[in-house]
Protein backbone atom coordinates (compact mmCIF):
# COMPACT_ATOMS: atom_id res chain seq x y z
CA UNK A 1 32.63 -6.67 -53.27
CA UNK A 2 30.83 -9.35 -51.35
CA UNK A 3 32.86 -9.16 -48.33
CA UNK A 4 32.17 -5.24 -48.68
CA UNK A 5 28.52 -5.66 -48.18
CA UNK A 6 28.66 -8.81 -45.36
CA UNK A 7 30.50 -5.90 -43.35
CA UNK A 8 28.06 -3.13 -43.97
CA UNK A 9 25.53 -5.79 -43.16
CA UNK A 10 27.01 -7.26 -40.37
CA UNK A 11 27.72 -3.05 -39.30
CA UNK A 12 23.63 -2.65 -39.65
CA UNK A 13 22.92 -5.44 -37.57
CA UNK A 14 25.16 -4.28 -34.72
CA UNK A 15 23.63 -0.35 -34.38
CA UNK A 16 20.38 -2.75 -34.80
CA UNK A 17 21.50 -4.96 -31.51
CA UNK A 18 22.85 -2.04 -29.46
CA UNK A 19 19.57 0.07 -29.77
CA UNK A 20 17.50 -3.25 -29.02
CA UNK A 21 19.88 -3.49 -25.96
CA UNK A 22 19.11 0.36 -24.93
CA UNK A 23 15.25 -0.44 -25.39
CA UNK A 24 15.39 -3.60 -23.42
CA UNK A 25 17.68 -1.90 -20.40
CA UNK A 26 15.08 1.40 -20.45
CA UNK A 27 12.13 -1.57 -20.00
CA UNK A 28 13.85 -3.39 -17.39
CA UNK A 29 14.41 -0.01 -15.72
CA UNK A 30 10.95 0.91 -16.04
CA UNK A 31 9.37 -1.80 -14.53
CA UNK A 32 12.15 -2.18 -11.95
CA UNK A 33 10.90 1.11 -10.91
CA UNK A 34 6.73 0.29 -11.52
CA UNK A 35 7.75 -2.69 -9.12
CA UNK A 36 9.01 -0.78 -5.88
CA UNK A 37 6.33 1.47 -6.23
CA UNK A 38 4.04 -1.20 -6.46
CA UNK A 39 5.66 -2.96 -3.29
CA UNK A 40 5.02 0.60 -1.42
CA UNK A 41 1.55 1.26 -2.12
CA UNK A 42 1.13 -2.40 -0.97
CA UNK A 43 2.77 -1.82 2.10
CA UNK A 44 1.34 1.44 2.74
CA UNK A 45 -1.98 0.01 2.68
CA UNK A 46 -0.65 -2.71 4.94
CA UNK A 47 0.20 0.36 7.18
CA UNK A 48 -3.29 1.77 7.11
CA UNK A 49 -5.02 -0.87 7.84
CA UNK A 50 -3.15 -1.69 11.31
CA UNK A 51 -3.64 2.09 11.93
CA UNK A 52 -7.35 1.88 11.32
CA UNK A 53 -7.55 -1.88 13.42
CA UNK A 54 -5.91 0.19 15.98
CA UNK A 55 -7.96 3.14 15.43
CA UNK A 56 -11.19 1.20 15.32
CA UNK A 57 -10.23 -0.71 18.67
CA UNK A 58 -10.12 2.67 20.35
CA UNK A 59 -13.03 4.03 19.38
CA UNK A 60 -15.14 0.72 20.55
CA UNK A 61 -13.71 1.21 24.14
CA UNK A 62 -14.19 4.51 24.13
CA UNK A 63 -18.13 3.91 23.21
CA UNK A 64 -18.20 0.88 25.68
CA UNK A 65 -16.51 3.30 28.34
CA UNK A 66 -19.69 5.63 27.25
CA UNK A 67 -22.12 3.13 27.44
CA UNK A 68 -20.91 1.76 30.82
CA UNK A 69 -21.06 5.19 32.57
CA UNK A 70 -24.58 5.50 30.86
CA UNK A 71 -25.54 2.54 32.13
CA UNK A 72 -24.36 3.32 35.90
CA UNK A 73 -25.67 6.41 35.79
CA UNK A 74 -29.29 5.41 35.34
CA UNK A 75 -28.76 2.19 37.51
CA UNK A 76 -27.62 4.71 40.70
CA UNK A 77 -30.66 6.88 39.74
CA UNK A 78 -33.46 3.60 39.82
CA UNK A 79 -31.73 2.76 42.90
CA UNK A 80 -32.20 6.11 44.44
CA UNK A 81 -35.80 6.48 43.37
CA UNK A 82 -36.60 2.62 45.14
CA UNK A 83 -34.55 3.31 48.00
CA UNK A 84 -35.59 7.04 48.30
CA UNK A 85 -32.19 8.44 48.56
């Protein structure tokens, strides 16, 4: 009789083991997969913010470029009223 119930125990503890082994693999799964998409939002944002550097560098030539031709502009027409031409 007692080796009747060490196997039923022993039985219990192994459907016990094999479900804590399915848990354990569907967690490790889980976060394998919470991981890569945490390493591509990082490097997304990575991504944008070289765009936007880029972007931003762009946009201050393009106002410089603005403000140059501004600039020359009203210089050529001081000259032109002290000259007279």
């Amino acid at each position: 009789m007692r080796q009747h119930e060490l196997r039923e125990a022993a039985e219990l503890l192994n459907v016990q083991l094999q479900a804590a082994i399915s848990l354990a693999k569907k967690a490790e799964a889980a976060l394998v997969g919470s991981e890569k998409l945490a390493s591509a939002g990082r490097m997304a944002a990575v991504l944008t913010h070289e765009i936007n550097n880029a972007f931003a560098a762009v946009m201050n030539l393009l106002f410089l470029a603005q403000t140059a031709g501004e600039l020359l502009r009203s210089s050529v027409s001081i000259w032109r009223r002290l000259t007279g031409s």
